[in-house]
PDB file of N, CA and C in Angstrom:
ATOM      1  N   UNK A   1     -42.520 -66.989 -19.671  1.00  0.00           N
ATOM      2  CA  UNK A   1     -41.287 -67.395 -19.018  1.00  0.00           C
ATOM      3  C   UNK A   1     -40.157 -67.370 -20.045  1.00  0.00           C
ATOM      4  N   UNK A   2     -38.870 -66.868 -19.583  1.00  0.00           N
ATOM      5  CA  UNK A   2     -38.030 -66.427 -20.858  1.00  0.00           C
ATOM      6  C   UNK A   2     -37.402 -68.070 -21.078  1.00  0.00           C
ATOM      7  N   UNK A   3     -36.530 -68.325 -21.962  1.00  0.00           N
ATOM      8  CA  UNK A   3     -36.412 -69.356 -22.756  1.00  0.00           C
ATOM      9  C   UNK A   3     -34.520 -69.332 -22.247  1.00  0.00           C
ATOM     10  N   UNK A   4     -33.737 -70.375 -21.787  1.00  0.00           N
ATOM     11  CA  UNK A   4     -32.524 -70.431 -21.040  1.00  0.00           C
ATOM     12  C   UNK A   4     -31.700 -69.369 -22.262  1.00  0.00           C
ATOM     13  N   UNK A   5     -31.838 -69.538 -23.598  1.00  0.00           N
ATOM     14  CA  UNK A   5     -30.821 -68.712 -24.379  1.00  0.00           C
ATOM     15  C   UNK A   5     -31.508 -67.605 -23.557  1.00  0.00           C
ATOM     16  N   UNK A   6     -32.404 -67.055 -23.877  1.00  0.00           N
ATOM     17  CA  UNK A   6     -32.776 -65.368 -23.357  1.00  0.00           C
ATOM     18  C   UNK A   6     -31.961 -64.799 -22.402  1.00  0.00           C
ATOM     19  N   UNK A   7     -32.383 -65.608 -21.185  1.00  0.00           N
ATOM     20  CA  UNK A   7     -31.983 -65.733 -19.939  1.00  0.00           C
ATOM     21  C   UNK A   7     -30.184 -65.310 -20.006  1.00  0.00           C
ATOM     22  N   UNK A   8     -29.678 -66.455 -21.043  1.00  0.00           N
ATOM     23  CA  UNK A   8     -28.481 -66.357 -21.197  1.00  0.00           C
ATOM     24  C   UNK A   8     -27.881 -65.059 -21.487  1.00  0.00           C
ATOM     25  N   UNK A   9     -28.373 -64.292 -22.552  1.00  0.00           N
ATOM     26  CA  UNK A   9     -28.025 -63.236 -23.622  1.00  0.00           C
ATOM     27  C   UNK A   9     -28.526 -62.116 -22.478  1.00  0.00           C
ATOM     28  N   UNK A  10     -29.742 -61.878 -21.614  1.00  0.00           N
ATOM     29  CA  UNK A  10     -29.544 -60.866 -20.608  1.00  0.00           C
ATOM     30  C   UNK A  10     -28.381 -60.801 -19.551  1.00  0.00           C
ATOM     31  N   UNK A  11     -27.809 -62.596 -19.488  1.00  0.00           N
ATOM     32  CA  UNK A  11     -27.173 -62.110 -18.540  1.00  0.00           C
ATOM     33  C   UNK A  11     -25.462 -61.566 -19.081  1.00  0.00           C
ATOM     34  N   UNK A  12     -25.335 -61.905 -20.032  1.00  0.00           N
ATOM     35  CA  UNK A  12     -24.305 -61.342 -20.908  1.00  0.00           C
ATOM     36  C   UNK A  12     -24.488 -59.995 -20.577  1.00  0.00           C
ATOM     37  N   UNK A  13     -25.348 -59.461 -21.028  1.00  0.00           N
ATOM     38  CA  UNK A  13     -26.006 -57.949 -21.247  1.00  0.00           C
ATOM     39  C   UNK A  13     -25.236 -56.919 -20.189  1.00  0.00           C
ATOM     40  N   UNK A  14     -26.000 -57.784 -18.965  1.00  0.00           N
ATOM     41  CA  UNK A  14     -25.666 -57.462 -17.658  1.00  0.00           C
ATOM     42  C   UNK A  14     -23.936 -57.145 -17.333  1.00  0.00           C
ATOM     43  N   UNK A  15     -23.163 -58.530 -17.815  1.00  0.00           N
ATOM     44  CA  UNK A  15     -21.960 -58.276 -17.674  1.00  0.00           C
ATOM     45  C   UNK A  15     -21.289 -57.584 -18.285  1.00  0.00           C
ATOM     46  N   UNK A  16     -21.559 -57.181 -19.244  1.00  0.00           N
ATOM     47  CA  UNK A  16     -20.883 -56.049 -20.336  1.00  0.00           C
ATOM     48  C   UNK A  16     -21.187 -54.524 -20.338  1.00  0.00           C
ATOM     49  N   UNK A  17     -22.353 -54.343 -19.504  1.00  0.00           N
ATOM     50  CA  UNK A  17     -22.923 -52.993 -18.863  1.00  0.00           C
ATOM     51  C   UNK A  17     -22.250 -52.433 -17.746  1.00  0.00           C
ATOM     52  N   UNK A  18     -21.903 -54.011 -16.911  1.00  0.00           N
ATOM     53  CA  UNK A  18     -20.440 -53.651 -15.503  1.00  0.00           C
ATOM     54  C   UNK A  18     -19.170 -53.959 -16.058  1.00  0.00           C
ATOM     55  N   UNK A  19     -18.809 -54.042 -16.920  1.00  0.00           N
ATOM     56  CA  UNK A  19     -17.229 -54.386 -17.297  1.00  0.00           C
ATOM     57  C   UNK A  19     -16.162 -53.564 -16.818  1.00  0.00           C
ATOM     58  N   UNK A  20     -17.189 -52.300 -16.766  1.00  0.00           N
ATOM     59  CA  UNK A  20     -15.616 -51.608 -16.287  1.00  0.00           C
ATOM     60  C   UNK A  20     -15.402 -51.040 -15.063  1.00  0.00           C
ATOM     61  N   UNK A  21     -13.914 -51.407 -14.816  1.00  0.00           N
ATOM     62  CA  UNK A  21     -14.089 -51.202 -13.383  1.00  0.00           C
ATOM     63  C   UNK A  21     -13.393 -50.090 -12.729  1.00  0.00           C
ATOM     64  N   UNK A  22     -13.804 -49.449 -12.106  1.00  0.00           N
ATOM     65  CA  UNK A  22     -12.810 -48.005 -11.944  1.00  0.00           C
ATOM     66  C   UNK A  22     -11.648 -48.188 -11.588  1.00  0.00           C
ATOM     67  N   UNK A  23     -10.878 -47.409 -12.028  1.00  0.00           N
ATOM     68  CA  UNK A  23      -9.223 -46.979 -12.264  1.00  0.00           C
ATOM     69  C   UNK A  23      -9.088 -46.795 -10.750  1.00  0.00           C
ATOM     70  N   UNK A  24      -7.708 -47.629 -10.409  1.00  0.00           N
ATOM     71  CA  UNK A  24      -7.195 -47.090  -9.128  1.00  0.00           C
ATOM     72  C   UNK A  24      -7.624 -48.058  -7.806  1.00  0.00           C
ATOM     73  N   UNK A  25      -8.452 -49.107  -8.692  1.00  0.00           N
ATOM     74  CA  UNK A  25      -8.876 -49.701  -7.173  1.00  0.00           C
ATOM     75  C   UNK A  25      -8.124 -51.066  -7.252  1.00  0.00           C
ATOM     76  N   UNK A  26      -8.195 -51.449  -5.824  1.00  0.00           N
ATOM     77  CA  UNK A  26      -7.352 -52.746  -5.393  1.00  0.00           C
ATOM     78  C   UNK A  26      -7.977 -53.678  -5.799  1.00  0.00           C
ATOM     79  N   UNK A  27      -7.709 -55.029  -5.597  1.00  0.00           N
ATOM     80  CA  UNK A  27      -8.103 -56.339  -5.990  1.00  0.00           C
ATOM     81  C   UNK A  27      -9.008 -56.780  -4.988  1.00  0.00           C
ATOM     82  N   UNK A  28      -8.682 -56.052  -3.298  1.00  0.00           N
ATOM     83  CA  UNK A  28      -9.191 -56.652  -2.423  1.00  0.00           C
ATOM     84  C   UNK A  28     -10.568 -55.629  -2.460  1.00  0.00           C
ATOM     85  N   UNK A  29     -10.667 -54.339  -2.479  1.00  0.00           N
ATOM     86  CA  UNK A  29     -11.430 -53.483  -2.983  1.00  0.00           C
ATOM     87  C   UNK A  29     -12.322 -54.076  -3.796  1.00  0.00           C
ATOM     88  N   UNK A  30     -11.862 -54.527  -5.058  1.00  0.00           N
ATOM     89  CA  UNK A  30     -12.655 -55.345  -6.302  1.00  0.00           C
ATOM     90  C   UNK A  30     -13.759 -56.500  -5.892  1.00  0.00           C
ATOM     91  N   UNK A  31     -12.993 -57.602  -4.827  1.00  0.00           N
ATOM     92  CA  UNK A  31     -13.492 -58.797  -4.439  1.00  0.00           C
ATOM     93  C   UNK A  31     -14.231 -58.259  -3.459  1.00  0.00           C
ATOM     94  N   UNK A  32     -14.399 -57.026  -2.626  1.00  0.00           N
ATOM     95  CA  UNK A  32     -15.561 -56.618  -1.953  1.00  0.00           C
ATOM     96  C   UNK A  32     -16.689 -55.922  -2.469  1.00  0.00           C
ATOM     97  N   UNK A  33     -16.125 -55.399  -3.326  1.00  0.00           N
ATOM     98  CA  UNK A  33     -17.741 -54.604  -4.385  1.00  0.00           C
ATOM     99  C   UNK A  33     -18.618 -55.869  -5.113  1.00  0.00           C
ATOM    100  N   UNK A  34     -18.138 -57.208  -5.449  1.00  0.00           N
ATOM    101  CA  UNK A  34     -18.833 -57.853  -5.678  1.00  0.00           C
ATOM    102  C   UNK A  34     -19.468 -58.458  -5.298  1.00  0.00           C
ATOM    103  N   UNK A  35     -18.781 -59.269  -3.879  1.00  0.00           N
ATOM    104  CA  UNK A  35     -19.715 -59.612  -2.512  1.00  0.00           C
ATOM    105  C   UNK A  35     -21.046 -59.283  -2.418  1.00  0.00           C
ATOM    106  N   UNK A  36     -20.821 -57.573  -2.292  1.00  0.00           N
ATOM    107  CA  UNK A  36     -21.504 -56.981  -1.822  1.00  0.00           C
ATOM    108  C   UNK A  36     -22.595 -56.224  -3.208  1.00  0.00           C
ATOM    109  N   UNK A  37     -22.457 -57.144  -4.321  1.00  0.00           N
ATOM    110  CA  UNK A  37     -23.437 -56.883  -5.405  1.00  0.00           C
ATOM    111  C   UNK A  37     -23.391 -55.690  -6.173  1.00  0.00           C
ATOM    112  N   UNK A  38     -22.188 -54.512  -6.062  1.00  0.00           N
ATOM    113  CA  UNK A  38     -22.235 -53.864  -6.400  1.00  0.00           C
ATOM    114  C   UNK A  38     -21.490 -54.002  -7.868  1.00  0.00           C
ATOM    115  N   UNK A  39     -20.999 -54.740  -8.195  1.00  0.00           N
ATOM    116  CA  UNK A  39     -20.167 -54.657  -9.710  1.00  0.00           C
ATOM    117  C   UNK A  39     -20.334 -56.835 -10.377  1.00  0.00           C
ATOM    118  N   UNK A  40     -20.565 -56.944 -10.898  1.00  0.00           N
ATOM    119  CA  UNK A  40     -20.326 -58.206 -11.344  1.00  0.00           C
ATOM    120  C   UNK A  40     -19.157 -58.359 -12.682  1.00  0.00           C
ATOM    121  N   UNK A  41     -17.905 -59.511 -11.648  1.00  0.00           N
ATOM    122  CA  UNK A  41     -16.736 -59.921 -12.576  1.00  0.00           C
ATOM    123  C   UNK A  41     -17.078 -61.214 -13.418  1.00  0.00           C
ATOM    124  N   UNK A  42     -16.243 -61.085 -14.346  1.00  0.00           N
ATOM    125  CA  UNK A  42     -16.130 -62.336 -15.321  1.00  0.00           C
ATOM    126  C   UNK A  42     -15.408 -63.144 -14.387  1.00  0.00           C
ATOM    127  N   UNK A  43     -15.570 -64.589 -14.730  1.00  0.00           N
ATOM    128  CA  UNK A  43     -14.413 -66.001 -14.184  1.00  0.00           C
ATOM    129  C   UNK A  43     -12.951 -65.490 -13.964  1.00  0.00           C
ATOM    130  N   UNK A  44     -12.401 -65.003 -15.250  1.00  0.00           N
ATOM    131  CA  UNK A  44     -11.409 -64.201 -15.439  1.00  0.00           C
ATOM    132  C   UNK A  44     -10.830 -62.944 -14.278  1.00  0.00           C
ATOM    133  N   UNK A  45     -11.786 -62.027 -14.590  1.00  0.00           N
ATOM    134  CA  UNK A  45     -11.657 -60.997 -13.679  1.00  0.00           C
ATOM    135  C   UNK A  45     -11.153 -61.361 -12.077  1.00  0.00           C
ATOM    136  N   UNK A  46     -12.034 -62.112 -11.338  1.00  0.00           N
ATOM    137  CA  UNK A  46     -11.804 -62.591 -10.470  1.00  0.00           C
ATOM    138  C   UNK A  46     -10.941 -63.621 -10.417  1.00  0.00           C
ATOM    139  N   UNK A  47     -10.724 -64.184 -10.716  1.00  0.00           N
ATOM    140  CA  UNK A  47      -8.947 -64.921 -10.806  1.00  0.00           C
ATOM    141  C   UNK A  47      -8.017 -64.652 -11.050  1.00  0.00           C
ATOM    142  N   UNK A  48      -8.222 -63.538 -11.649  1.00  0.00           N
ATOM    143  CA  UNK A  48      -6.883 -62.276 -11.884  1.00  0.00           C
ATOM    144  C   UNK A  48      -6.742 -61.109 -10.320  1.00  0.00           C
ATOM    145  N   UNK A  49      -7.950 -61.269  -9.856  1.00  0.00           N
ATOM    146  CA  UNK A  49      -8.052 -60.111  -8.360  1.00  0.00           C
ATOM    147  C   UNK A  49      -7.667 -61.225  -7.463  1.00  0.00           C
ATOM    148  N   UNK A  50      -7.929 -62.471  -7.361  1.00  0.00           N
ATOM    149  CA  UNK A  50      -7.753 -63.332  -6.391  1.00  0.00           C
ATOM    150  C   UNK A  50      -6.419 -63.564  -6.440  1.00  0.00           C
ATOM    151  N   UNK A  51      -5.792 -63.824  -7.473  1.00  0.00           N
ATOM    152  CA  UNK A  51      -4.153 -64.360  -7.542  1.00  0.00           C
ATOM    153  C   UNK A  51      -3.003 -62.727  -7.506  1.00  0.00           C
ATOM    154  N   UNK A  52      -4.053 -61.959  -7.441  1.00  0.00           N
ATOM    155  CA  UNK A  52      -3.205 -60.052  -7.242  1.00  0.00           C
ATOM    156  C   UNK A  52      -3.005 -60.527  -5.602  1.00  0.00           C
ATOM    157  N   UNK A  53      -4.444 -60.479  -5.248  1.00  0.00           N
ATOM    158  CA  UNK A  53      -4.658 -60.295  -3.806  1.00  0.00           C
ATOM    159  C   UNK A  53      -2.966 -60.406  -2.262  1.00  0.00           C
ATOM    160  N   UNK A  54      -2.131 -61.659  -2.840  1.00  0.00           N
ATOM    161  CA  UNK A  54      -1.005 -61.541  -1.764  1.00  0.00           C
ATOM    162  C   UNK A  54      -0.012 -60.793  -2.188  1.00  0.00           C
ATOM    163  N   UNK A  55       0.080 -59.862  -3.351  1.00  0.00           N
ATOM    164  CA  UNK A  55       1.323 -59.247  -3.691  1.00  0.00           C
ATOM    165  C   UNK A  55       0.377 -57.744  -3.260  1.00  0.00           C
ATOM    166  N   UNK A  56      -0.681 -57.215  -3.238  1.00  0.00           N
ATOM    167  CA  UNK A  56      -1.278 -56.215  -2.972  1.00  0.00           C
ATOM    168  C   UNK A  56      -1.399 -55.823  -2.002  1.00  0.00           C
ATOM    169  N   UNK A  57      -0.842 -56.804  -1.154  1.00  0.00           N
ATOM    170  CA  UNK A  57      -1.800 -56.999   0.996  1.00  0.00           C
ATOM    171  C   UNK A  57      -1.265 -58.086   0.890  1.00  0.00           C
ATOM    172  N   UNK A  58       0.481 -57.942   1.228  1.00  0.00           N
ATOM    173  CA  UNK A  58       1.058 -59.306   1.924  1.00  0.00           C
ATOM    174  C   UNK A  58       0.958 -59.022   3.235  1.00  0.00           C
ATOM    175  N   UNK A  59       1.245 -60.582   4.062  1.00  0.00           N
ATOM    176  CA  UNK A  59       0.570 -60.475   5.176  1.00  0.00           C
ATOM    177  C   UNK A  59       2.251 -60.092   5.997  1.00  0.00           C
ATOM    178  N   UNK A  60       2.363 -59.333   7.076  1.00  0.00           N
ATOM    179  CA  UNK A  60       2.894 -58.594   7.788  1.00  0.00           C
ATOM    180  C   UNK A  60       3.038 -60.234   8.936  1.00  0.00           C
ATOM    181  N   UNK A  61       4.546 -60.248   8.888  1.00  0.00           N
ATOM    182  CA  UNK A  61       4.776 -61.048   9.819  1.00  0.00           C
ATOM    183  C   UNK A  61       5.975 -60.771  10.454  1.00  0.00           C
ATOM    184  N   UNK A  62       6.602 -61.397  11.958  1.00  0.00           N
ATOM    185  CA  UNK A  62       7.787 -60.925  12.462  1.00  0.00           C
ATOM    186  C   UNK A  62       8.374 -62.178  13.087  1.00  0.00           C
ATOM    187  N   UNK A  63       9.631 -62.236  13.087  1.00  0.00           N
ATOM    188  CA  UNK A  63      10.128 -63.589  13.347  1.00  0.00           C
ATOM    189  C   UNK A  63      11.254 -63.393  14.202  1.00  0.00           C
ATOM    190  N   UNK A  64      11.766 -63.299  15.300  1.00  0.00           N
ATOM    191  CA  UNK A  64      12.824 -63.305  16.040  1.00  0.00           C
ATOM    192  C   UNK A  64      13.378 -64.564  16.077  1.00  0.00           C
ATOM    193  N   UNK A  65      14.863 -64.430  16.206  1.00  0.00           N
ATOM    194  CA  UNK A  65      15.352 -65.290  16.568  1.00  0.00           C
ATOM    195  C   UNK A  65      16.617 -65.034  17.393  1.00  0.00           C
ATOM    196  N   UNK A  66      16.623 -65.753  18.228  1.00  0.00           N
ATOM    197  CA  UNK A  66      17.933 -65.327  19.371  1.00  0.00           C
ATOM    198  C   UNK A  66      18.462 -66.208  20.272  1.00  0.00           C
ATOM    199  N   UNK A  67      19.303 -66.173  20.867  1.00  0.00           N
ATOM    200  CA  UNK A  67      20.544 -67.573  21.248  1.00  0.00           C
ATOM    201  C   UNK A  67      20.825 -67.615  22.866  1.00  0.00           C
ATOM    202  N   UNK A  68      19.361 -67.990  23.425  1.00  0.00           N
ATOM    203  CA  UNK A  68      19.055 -68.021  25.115  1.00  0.00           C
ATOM    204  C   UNK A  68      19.087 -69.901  25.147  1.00  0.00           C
ATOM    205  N   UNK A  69      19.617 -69.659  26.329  1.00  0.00           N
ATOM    206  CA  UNK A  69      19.000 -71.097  27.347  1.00  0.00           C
ATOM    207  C   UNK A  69      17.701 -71.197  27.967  1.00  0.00           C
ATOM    208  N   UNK A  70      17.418 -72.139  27.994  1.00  0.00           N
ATOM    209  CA  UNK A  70      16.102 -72.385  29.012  1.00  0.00           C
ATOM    210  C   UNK A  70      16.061 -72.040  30.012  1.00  0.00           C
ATOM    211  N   UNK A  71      17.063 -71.730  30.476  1.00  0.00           N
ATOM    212  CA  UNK A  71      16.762 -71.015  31.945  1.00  0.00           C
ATOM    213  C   UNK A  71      16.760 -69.598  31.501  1.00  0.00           C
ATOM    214  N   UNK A  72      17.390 -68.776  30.646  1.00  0.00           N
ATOM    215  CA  UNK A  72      17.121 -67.738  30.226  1.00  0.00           C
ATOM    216  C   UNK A  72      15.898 -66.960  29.970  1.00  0.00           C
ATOM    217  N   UNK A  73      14.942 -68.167  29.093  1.00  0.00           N
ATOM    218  CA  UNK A  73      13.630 -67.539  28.737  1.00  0.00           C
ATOM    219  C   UNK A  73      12.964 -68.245  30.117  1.00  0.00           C
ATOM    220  N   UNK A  74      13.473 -68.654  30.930  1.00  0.00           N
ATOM    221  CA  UNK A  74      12.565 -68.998  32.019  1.00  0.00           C
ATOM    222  C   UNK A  74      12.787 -67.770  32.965  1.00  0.00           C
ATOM    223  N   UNK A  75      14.161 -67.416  33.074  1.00  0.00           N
ATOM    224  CA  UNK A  75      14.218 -66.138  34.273  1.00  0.00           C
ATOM    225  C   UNK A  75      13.648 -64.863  33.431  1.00  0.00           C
ATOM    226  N   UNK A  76      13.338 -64.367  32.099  1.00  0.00           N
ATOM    227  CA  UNK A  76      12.830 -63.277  31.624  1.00  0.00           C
ATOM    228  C   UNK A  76      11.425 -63.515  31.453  1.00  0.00           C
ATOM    229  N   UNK A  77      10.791 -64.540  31.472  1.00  0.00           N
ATOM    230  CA  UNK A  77       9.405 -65.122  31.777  1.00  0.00           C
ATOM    231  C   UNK A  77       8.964 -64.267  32.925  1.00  0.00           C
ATOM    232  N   UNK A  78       9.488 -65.257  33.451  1.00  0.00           N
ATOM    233  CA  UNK A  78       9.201 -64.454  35.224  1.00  0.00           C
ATOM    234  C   UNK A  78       9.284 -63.401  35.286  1.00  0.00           C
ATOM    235  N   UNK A  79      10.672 -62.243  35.172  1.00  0.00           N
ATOM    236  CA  UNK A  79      10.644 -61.115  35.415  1.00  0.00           C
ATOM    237  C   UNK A  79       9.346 -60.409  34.469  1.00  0.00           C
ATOM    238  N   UNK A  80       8.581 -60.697  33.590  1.00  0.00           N
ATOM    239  CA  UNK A  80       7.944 -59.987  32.560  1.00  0.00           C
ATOM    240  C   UNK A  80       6.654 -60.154  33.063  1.00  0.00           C
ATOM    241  N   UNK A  81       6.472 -61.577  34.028  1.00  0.00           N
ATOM    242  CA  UNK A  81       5.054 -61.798  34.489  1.00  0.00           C
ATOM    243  C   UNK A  81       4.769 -60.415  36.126  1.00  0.00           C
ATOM    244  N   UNK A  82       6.250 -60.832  36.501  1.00  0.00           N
ATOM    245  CA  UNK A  82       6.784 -59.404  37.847  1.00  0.00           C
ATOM    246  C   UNK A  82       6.425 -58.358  37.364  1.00  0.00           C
ATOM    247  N   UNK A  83       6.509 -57.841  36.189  1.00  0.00           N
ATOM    248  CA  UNK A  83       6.321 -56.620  35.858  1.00  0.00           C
ATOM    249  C   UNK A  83       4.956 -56.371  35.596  1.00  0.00           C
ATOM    250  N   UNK A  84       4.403 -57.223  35.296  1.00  0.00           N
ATOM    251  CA  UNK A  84       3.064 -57.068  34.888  1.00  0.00           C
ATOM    252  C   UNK A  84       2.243 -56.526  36.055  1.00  0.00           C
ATOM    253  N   UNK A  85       2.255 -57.396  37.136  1.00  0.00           N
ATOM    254  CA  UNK A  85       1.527 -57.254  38.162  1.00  0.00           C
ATOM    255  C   UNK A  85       0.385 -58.759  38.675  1.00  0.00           C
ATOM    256  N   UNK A  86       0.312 -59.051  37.475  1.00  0.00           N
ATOM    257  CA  UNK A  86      -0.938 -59.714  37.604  1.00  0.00           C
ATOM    258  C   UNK A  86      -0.200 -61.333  38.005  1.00  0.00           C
ATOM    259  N   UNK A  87      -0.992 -62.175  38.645  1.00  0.00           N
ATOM    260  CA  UNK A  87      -1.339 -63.391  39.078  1.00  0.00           C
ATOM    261  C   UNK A  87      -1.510 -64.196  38.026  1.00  0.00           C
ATOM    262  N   UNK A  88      -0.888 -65.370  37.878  1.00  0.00           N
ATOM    263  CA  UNK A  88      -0.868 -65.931  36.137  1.00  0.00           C
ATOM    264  C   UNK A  88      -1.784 -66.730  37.232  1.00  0.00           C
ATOM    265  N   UNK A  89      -2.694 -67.305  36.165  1.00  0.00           N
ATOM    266  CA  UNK A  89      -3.946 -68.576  36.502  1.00  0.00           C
ATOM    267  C   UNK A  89      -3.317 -69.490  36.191  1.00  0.00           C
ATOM    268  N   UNK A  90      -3.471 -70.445  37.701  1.00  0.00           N
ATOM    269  CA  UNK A  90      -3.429 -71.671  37.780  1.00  0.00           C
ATOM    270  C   UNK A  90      -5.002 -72.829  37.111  1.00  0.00           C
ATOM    271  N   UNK A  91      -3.714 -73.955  36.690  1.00  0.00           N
ATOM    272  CA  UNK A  91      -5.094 -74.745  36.138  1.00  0.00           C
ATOM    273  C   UNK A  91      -5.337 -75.918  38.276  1.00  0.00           C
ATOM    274  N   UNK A  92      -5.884 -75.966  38.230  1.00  0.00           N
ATOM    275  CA  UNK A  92      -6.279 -76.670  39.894  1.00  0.00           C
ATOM    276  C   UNK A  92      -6.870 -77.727  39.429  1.00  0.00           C
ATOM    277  N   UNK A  93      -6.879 -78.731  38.673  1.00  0.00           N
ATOM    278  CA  UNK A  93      -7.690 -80.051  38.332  1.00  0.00           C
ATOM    279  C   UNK A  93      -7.218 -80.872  39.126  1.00  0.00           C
ATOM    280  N   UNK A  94      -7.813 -81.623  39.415  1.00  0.00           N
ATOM    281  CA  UNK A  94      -8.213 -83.162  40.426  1.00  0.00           C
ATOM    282  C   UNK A  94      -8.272 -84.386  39.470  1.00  0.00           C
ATOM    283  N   UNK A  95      -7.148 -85.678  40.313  1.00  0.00           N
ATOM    284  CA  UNK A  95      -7.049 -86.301  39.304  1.00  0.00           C
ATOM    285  C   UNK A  95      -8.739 -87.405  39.542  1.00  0.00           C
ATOM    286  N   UNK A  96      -9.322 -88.104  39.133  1.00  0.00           N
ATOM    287  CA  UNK A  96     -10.444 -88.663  39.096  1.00  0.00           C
ATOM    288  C   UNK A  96      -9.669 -89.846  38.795  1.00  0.00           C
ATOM    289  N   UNK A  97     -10.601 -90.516  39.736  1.00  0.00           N
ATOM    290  CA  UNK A  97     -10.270 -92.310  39.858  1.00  0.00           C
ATOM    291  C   UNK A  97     -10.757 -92.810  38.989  1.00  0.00           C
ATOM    292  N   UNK A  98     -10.752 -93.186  37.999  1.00  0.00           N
ATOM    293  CA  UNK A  98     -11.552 -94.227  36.779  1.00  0.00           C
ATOM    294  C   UNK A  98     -11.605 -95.696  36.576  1.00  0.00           C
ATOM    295  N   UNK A  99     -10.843 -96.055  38.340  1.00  0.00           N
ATOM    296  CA  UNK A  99     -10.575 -97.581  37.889  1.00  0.00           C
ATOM    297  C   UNK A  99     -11.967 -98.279  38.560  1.00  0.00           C
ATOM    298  N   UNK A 100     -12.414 -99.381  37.873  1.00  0.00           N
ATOM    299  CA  UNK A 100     -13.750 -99.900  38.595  1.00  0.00           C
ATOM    300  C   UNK A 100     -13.081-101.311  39.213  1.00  0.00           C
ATOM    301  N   UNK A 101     -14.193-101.138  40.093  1.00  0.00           N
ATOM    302  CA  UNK A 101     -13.886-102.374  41.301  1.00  0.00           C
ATOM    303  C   UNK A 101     -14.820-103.413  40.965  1.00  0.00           C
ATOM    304  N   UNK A 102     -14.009-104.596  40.174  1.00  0.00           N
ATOM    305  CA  UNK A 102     -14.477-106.008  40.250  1.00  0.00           C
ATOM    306  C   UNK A 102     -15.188-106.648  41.124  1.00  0.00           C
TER     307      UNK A 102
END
């Protein structure tokens, strides 16, 4: 049975045999080859791909903003549900008596 230094010094071994990582690839690329056992990062490595990760693959968002009344987005509601075709679902719940009789 190997002895924890041994253990230790192979697994060094190991990491210095994958150190390098091919040219050209992403961070998010990076953090999936390891997942998936194919490359092993240092502490380092991966905290350097993890903190890349939102400037590499920011997330795509859209924000309108515009200057309606409530009855506005209520009459383009409607017309948009008209256009659709379809039957918006009703919720039909029943109210239930919960009071008990003394």
């Amino acid at each position: 049975m190997p002895t924890p230094a041994e253990l230790i010094e192979a697994h060094r071994r190991r990491l210095q045999a994958q150190q390098e990582i091919p040219e050209g690839i992403s961070a998010h690329e990076l953090l999936q080859m390891e997942y998936r056992g194919q490359i092993i990062l240092t502490p380092a490595q991966r905290r350097s791909a993890i903190e890349c990760l939102p400037y590499e693959t920011p997330k795509l968002t859209a924000v309108a903003l515009t200057a309606m009344s409530g009855a506005d987005f209520a009459a383009r509601l409607d017309r948009a549900i008209a256009r659709s075709g379809k039957v918006p679902l009703l919720i039909e719940a029943k109210a239930v008596d919960n009071s008990t009789s003394d």
